[in-house]
C-alpha atoms as a PDB file:
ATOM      1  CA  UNK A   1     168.219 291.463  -0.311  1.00  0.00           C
ATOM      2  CA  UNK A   2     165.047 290.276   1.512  1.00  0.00           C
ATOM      3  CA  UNK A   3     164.582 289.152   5.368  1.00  0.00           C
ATOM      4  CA  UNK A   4     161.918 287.899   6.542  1.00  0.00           C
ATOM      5  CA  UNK A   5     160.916 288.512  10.215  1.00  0.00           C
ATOM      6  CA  UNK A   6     158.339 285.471  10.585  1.00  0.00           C
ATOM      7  CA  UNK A   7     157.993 285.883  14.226  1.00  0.00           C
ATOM      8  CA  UNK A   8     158.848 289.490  14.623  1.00  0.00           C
ATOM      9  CA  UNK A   9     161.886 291.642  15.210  1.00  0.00           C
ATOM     10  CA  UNK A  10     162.591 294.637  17.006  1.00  0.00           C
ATOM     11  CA  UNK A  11     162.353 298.604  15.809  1.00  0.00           C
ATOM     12  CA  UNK A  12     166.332 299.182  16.304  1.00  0.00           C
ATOM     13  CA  UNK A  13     166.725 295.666  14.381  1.00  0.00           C
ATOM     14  CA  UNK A  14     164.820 297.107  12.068  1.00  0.00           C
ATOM     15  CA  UNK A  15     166.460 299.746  11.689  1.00  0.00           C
ATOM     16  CA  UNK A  16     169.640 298.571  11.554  1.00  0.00           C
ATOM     17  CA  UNK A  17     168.842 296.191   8.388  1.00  0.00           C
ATOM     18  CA  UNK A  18     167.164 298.807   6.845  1.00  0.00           C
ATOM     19  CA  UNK A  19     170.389 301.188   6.986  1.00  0.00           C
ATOM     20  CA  UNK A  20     173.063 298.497   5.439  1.00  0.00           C
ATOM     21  CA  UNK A  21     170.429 297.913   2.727  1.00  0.00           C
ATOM     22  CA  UNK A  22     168.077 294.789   3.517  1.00  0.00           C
ATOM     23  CA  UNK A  23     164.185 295.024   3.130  1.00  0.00           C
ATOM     24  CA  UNK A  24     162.648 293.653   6.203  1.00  0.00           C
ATOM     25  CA  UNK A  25     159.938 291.750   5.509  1.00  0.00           C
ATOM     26  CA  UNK A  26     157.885 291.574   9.152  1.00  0.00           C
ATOM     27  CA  UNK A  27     154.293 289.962   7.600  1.00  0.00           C
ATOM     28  CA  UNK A  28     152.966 286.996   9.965  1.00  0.00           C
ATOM     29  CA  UNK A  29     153.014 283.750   7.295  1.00  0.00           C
ATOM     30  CA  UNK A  30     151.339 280.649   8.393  1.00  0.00           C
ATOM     31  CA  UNK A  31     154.165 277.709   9.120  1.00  0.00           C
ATOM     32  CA  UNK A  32     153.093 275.618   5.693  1.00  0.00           C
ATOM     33  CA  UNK A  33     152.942 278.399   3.617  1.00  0.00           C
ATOM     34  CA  UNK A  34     156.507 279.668   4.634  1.00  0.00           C
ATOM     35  CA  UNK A  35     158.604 277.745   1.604  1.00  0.00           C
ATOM     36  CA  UNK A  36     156.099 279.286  -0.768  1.00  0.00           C
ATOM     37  CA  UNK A  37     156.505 282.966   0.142  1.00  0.00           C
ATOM     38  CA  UNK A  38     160.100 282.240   0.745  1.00  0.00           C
ATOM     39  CA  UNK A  39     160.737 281.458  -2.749  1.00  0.00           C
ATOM     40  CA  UNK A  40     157.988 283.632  -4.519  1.00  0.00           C
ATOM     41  CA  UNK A  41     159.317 286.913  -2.775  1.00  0.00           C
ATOM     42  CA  UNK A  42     162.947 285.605  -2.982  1.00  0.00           C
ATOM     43  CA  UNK A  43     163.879 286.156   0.422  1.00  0.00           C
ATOM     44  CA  UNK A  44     167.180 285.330   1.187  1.00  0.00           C
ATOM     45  CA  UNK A  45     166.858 284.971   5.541  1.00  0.00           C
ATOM     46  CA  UNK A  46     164.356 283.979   7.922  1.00  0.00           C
ATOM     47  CA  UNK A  47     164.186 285.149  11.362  1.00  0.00           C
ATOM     48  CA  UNK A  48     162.338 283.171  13.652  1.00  0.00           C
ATOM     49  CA  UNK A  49     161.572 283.183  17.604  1.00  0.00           C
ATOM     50  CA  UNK A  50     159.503 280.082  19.089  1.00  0.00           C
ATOM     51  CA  UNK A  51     156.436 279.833  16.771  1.00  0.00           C
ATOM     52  CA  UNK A  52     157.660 279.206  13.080  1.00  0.00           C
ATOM     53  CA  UNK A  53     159.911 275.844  12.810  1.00  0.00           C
ATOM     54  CA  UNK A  54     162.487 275.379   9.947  1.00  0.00           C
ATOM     55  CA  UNK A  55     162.829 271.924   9.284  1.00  0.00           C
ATOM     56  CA  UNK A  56     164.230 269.639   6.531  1.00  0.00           C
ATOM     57  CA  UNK A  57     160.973 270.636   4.335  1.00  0.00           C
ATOM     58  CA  UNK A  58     161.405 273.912   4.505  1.00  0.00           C
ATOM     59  CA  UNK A  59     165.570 274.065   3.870  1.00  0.00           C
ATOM     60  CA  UNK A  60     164.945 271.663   0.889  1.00  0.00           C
ATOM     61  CA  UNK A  61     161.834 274.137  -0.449  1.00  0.00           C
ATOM     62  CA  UNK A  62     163.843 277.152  -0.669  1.00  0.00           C
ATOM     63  CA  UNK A  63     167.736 276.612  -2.059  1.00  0.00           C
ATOM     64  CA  UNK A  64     167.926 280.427  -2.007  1.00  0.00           C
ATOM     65  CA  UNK A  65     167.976 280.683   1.496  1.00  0.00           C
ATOM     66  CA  UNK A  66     171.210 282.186   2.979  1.00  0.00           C
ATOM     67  CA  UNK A  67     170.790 282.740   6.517  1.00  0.00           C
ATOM     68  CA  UNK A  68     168.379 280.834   9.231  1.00  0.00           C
ATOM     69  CA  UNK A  69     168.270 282.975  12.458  1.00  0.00           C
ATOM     70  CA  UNK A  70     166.766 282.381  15.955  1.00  0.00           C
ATOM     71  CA  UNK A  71     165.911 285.069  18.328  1.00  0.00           C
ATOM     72  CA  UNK A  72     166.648 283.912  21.340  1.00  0.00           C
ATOM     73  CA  UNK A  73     168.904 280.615  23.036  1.00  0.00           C
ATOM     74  CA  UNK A  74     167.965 277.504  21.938  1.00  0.00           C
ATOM     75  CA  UNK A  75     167.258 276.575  18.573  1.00  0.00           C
ATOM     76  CA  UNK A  76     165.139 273.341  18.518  1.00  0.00           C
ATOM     77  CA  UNK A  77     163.008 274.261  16.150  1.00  0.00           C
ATOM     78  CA  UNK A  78     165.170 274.211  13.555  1.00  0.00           C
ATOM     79  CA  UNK A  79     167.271 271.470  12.066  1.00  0.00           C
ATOM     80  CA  UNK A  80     170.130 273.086  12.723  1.00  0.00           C
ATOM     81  CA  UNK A  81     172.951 270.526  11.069  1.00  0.00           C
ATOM     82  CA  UNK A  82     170.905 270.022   7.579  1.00  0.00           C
ATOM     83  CA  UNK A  83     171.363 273.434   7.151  1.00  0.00           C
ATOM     84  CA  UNK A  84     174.452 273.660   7.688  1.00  0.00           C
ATOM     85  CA  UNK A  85     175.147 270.852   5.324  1.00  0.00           C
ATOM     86  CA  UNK A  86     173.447 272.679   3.194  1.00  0.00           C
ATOM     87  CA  UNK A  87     175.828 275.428   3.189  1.00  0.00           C
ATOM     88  CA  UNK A  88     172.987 277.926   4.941  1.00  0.00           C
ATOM     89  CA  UNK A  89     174.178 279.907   8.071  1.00  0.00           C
ATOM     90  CA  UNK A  90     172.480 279.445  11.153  1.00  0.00           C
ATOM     91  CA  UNK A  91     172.990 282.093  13.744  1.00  0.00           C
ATOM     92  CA  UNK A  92     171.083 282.728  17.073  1.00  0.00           C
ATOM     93  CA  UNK A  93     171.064 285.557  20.008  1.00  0.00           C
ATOM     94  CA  UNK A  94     172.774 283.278  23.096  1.00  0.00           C
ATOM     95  CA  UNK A  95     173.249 286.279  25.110  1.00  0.00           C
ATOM     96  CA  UNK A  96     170.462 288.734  24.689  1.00  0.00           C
ATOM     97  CA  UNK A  97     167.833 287.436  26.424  1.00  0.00           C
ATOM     98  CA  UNK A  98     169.489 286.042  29.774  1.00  0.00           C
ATOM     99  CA  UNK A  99     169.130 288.659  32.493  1.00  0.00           C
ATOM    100  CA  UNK A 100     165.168 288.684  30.993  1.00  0.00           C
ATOM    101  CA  UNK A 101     164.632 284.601  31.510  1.00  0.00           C
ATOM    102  CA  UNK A 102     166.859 284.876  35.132  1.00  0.00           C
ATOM    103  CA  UNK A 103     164.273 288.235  36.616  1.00  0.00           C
ATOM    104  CA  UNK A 104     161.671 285.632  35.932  1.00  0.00           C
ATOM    105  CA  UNK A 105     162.937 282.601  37.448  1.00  0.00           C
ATOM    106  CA  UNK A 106     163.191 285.041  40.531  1.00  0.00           C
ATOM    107  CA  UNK A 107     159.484 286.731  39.743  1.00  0.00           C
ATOM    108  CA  UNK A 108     158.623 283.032  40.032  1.00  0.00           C
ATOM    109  CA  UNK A 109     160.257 281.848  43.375  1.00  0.00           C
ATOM    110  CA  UNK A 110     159.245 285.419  44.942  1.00  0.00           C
ATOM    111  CA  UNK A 111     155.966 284.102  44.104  1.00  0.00           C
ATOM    112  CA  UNK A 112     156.316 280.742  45.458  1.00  0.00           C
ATOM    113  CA  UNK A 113     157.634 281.862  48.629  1.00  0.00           C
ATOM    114  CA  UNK A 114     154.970 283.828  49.144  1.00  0.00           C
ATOM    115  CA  UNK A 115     152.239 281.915  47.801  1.00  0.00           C
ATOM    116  CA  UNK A 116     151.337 284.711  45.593  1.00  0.00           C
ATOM    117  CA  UNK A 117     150.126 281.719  42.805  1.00  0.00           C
ATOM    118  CA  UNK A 118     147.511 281.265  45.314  1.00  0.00           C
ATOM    119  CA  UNK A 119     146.704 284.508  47.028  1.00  0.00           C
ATOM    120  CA  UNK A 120     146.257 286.202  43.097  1.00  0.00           C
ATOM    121  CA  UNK A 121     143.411 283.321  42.875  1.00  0.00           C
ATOM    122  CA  UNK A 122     141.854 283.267  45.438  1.00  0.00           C
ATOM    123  CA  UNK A 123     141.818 287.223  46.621  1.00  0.00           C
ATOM    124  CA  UNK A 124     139.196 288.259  44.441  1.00  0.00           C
ATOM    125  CA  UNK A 125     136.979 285.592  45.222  1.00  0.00           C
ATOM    126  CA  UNK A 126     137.580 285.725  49.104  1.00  0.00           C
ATOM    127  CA  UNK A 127     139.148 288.905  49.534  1.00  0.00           C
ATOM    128  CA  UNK A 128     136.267 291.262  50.764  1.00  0.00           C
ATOM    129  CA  UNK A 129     134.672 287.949  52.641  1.00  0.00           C
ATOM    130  CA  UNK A 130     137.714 285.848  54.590  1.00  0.00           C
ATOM    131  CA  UNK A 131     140.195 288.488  54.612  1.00  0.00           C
ATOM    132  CA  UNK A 132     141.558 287.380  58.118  1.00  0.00           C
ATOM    133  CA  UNK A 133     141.292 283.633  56.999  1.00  0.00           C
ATOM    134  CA  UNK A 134     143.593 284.758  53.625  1.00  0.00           C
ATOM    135  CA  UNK A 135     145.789 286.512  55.812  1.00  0.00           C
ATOM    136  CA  UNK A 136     146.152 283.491  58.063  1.00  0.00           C
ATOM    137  CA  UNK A 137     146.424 281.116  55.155  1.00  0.00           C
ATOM    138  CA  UNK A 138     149.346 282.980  53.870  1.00  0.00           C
ATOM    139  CA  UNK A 139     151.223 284.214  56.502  1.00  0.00           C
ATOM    140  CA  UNK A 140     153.991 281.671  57.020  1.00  0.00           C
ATOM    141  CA  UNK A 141     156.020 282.659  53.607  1.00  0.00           C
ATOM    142  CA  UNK A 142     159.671 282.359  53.550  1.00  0.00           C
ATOM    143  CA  UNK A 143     162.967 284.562  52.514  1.00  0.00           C
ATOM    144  CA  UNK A 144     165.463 283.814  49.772  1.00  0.00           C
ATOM    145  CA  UNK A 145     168.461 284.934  51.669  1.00  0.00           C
ATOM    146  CA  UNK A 146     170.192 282.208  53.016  1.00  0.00           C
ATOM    147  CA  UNK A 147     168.869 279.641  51.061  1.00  0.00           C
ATOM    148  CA  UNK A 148     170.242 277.186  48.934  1.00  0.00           C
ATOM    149  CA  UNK A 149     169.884 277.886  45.156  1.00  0.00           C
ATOM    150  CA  UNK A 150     170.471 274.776  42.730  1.00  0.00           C
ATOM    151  CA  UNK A 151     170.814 275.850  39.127  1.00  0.00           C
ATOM    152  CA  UNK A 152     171.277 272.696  36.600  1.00  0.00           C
ATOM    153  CA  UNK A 153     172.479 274.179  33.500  1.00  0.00           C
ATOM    154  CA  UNK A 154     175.084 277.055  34.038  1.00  0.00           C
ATOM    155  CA  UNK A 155     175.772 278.764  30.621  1.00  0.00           C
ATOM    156  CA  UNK A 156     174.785 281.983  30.005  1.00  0.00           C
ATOM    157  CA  UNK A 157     171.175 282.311  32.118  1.00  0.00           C
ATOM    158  CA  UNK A 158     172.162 280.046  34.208  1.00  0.00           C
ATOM    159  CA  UNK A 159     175.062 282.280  35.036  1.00  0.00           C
ATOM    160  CA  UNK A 160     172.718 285.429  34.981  1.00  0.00           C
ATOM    161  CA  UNK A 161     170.703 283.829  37.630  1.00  0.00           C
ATOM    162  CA  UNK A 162     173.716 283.182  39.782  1.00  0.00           C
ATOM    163  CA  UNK A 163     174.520 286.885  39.605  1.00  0.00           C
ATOM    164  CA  UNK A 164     170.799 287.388  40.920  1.00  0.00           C
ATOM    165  CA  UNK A 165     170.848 284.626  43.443  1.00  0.00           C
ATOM    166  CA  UNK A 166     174.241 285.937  44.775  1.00  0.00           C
ATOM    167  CA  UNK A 167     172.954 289.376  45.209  1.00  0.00           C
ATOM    168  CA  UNK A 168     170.199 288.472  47.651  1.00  0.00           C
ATOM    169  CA  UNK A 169     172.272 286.483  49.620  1.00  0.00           C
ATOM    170  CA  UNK A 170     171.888 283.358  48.871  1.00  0.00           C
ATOM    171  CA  UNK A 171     174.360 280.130  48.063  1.00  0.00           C
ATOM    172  CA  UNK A 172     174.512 279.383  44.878  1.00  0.00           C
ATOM    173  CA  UNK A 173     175.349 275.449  43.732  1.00  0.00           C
ATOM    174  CA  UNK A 174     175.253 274.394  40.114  1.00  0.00           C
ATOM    175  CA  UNK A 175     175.662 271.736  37.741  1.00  0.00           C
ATOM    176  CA  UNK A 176     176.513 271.373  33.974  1.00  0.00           C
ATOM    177  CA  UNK A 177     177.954 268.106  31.953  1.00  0.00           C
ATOM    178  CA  UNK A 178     180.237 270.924  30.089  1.00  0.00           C
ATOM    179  CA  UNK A 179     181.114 273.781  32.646  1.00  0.00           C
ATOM    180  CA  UNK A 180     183.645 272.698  36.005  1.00  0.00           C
ATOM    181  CA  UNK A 181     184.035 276.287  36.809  1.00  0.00           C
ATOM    182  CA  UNK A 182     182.872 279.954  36.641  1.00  0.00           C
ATOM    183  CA  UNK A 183     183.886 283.270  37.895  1.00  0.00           C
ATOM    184  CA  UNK A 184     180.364 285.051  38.192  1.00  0.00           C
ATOM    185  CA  UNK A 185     180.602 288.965  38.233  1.00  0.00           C
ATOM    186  CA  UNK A 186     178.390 290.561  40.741  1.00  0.00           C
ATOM    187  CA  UNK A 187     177.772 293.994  39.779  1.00  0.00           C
ATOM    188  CA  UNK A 188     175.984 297.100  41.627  1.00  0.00           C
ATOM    189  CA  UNK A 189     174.616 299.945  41.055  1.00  0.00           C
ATOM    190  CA  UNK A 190     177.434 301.941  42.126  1.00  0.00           C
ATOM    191  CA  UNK A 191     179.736 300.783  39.636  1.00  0.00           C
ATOM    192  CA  UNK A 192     181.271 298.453  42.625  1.00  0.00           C
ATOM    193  CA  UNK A 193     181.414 294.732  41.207  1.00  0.00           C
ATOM    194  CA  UNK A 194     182.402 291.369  43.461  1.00  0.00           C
ATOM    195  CA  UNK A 195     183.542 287.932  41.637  1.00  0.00           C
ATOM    196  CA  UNK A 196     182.527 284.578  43.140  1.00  0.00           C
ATOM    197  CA  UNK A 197     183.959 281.263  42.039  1.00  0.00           C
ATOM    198  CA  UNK A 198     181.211 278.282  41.058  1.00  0.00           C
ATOM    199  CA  UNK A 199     182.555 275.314  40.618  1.00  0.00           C
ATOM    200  CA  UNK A 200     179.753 272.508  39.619  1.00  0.00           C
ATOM    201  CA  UNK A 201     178.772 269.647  41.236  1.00  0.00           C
ATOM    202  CA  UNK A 202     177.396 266.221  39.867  1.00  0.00           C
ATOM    203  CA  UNK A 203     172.905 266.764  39.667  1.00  0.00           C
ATOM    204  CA  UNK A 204     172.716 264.318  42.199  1.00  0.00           C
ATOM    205  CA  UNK A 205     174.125 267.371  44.822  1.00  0.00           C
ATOM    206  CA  UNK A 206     171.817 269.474  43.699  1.00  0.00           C
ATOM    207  CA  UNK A 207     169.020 267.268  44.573  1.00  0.00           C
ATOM    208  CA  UNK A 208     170.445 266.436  48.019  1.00  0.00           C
ATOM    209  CA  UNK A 209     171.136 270.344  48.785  1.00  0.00           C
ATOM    210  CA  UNK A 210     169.012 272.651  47.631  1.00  0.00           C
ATOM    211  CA  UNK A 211     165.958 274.567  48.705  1.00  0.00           C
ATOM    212  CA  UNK A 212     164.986 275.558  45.376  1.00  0.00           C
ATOM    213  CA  UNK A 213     165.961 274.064  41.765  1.00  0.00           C
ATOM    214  CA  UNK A 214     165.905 275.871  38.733  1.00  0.00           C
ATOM    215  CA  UNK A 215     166.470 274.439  35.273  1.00  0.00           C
ATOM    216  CA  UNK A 216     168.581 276.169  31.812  1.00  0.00           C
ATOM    217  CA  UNK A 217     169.544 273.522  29.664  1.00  0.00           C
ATOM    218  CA  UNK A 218     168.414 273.261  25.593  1.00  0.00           C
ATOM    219  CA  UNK A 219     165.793 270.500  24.654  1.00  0.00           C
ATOM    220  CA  UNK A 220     166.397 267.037  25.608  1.00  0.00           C
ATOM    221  CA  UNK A 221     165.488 263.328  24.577  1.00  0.00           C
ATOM    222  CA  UNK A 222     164.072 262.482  28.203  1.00  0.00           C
ATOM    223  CA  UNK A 223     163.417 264.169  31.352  1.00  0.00           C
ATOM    224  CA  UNK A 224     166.046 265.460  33.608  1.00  0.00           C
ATOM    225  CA  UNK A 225     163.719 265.579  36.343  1.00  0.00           C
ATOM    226  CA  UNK A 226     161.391 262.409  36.580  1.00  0.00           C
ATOM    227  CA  UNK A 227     159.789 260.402  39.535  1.00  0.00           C
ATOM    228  CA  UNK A 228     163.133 259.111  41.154  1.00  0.00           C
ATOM    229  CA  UNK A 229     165.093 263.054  40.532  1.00  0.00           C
ATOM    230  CA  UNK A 230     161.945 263.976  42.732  1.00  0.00           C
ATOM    231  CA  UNK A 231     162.053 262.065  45.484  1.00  0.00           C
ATOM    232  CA  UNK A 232     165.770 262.242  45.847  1.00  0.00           C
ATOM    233  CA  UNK A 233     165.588 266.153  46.434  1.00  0.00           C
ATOM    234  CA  UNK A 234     165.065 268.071  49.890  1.00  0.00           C
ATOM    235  CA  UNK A 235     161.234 268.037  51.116  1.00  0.00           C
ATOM    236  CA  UNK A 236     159.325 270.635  50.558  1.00  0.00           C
ATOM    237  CA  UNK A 237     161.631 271.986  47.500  1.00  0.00           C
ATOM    238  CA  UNK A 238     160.677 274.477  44.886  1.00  0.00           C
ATOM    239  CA  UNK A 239     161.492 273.784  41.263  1.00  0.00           C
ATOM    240  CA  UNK A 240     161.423 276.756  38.584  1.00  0.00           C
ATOM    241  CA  UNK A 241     161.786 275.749  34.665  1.00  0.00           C
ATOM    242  CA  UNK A 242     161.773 278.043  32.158  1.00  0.00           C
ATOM    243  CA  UNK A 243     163.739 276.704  30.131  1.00  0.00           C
ATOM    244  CA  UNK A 244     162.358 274.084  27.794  1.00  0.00           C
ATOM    245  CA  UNK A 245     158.943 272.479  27.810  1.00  0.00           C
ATOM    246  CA  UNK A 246     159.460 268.516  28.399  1.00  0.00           C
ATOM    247  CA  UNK A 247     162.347 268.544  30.616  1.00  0.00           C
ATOM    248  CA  UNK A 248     159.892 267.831  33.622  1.00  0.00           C
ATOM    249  CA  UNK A 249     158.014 265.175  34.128  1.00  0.00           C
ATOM    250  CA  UNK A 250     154.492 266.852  34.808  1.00  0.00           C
ATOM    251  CA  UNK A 251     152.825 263.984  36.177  1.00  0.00           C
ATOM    252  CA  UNK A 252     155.295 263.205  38.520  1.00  0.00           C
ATOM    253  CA  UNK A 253     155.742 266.893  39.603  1.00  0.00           C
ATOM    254  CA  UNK A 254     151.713 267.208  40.184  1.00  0.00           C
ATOM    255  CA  UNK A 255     152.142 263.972  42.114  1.00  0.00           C
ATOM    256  CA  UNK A 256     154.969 264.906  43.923  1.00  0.00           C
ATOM    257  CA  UNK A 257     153.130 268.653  45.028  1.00  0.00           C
ATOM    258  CA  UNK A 258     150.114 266.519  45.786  1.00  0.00           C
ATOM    259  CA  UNK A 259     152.355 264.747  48.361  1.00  0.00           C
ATOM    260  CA  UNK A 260     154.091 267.812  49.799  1.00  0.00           C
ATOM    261  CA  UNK A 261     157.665 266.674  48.303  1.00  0.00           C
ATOM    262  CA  UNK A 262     157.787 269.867  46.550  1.00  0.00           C
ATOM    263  CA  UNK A 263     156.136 272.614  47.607  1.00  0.00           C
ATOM    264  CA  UNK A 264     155.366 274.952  45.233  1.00  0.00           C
ATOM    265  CA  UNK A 265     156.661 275.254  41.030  1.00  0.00           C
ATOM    266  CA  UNK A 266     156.785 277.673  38.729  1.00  0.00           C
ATOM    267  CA  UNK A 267     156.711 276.891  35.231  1.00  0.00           C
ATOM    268  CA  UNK A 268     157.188 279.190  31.918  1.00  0.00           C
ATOM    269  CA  UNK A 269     157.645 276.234  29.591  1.00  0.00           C
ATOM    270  CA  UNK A 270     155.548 273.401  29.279  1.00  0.00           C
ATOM    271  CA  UNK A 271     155.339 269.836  27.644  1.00  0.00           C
ATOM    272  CA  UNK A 272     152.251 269.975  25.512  1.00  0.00           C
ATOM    273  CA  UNK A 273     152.697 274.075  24.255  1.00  0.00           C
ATOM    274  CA  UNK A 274     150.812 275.679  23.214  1.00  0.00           C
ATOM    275  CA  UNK A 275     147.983 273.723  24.682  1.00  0.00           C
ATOM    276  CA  UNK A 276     149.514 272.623  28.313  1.00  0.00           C
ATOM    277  CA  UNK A 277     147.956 269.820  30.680  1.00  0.00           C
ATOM    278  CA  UNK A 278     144.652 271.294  32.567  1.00  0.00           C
ATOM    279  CA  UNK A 279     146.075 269.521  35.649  1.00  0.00           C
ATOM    280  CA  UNK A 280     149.051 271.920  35.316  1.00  0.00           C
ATOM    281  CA  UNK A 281     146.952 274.727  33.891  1.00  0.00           C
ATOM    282  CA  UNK A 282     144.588 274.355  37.267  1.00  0.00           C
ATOM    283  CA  UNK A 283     146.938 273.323  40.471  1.00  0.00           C
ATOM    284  CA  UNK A 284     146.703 275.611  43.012  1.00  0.00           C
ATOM    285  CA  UNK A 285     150.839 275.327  43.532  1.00  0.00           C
ATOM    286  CA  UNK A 286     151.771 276.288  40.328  1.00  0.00           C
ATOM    287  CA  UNK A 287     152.931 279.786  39.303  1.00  0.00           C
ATOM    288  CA  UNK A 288     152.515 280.051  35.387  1.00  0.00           C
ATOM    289  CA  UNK A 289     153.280 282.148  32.615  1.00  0.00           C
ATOM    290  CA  UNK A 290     153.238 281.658  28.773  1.00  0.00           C
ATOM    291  CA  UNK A 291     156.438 281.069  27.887  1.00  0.00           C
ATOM    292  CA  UNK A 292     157.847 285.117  27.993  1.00  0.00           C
ATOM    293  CA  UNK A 293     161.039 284.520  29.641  1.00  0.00           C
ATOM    294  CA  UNK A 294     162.413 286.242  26.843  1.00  0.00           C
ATOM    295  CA  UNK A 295     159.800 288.579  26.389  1.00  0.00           C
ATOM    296  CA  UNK A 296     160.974 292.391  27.562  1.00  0.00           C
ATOM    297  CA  UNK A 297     161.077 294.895  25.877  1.00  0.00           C
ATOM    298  CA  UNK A 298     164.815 295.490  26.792  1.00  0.00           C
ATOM    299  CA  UNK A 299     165.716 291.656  25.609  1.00  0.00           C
ATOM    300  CA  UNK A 300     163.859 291.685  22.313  1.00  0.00           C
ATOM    301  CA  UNK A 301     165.608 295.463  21.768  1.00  0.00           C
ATOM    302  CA  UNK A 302     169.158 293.262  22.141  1.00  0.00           C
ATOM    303  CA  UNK A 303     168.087 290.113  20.061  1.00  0.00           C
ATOM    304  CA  UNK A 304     167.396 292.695  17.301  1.00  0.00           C
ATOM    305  CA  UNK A 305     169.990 294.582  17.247  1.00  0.00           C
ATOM    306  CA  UNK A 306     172.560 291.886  17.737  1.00  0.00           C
ATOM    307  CA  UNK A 307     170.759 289.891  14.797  1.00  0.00           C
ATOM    308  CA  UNK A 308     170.903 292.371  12.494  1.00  0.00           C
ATOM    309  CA  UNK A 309     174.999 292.471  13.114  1.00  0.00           C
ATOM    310  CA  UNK A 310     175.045 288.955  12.799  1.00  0.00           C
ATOM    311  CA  UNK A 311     173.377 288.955   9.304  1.00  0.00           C
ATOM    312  CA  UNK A 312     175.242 291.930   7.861  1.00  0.00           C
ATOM    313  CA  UNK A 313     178.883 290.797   8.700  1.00  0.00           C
ATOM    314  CA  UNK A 314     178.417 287.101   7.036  1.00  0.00           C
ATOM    315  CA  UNK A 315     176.741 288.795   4.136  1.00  0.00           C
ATOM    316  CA  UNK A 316     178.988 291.237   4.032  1.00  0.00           C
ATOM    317  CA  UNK A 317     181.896 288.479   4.082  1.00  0.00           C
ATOM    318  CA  UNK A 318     180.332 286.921   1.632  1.00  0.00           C
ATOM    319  CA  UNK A 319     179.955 289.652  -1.071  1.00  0.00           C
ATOM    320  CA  UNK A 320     183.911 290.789  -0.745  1.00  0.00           C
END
């Protein structure tokens, strides 16, 4: 039985297929020539990360497709109920990635607080000619402890970054239409562990509270942060998302840094990927990255691995 790996997969993944008896198939195919090699090398699953999309076209192309599987959380780019209606499995890696996308948010608000978005910029342009002005410029950063962390979202990142946020000291508040509660395990290195209770709060407390705001829920029809979401949240807050692109109204957030409301975001994800705003691409408050919150080495070992599981215990089920 074939697999295709469209968007990659990892060695122990690999591996693992390879060793209950699956050819992995890990050739790059463009999206709208996917159906075609589906059917004319009669593969039988198609793993996918953010790149290749699965839609209607492609389900209804290819009725020897088994399995549809995501590496990673969220799974909007593929029509998830068709296939199911169409009797195809549709499996994804919730877990793997989370501790990967929460270092991030942090490697983001680290950043922020320290204005490292702007020092990167501008200290090899300035830094052998205004070092004392540089050093001026960015020498009233802030600390994490002791500040108020607002997480809207709280499933499995969202929880990760809790742990995080906990373990530098900080107060954690969260919201989620689906969670009320949630124990969060701290654990150190020592093999000592602490639990601490969450229990959500309506958005509108998050905006009122926190010092920073960082986003982990799946795609969604409209913004959940937009002009008004803006302005009702603590001056001079910092918002991380790297979660989904479109979740954020960018206009409104460039307007709202412009004005000093917020004072400095950090964005992974963006609204027009793979070809983001310029005026996002070029603010000086912005800390970016390409959409890689998933993207260790560690996390794409686990999506693998825990893929490869997935795939060989429902065909397994199915061939007994």
């Amino acid at each position: 039985m074939k697999i295709l790996a469209n968007d990659g997969i990892s060695k122990s993944g690999i591996a693992a297929l390879e060793t209950a008896g699956f050819e992995v198939i890990t050739t790059k195919v463009a999206q709208e020539q996917v159906a075609n090699y589906i059917n004319a090398n009669n593969i039988s699953v198609i793993l996918v990360r953010s790149a290749t999309k699965v839609r209607k076209d492609i389900i209804d192309a290819c009725p020897g497709l088994k399995i549809i599987g995501r590496g990673g959380v969220g799974m909007d780019n593929i029509d998830v109920d068709y296939a199911r209606e169409k009797g195809i499995h549709v499996i994804n890696t919730p877990a793997s990635s989370s501790d990967s996308v929460a270092e991030l948010v942090f490697a983001h608000l680290f950043t922020g607080v320290r204005f490292l978005y702007d020092a990167n910029r501008n200290m090899p342009l300035e830094g052998d000619t205004n070092f004392e002005g540089l050093k001026k410029a960015y020498a009233n950063g802030i600390e994490l402890r002791g500040k108020t962390l607002g997480i809207i979202g709280f499933g499995k990142i969202g929880r990760s970054v809790a742990r995080i946020a906990l373990g530098l000291g900080m107060r954690v508040i969260a919201s989620d239409k689906f969670v009320g509660n949630a124990d969060i395990r701290v654990d150190f290195y020592n093999g000592q562990f602490i639990n601490v209770e969450i229990i959500t709060e309506p958005i509108e407390d998050i905006f009122r509270h926190a010092d920073f705001i960082t986003l982990h829920v799946p795609a969604q029809d409209g913004y959940v942060i937009g002009e008004a979401e803006l302005m009702a949240m603590k001056d001079g807050v910092g918002i991380i998302n790297a979660s989904r692109g479109g979740i954020i109204n960018e206009v409104a957030l460039i307007d709202a840094l412009e004005g000093g409301k917020v004072a400095f975001a950090g964005l992974d994800v963006f609204e027009d990927e793979p070809k983001p705003a310029v005026q996002v691409l070029m603010h000086p408050k912005i800390s970016l990255t390409p959409h890689i919150g998933a993207a260790t080495l560690e996390a794409q070992d686990r999506i693998g691995t825990e893929l490869a599981e997935q795939i060989i215990s429902l065909l397994k089920t199915e061939n007994t």
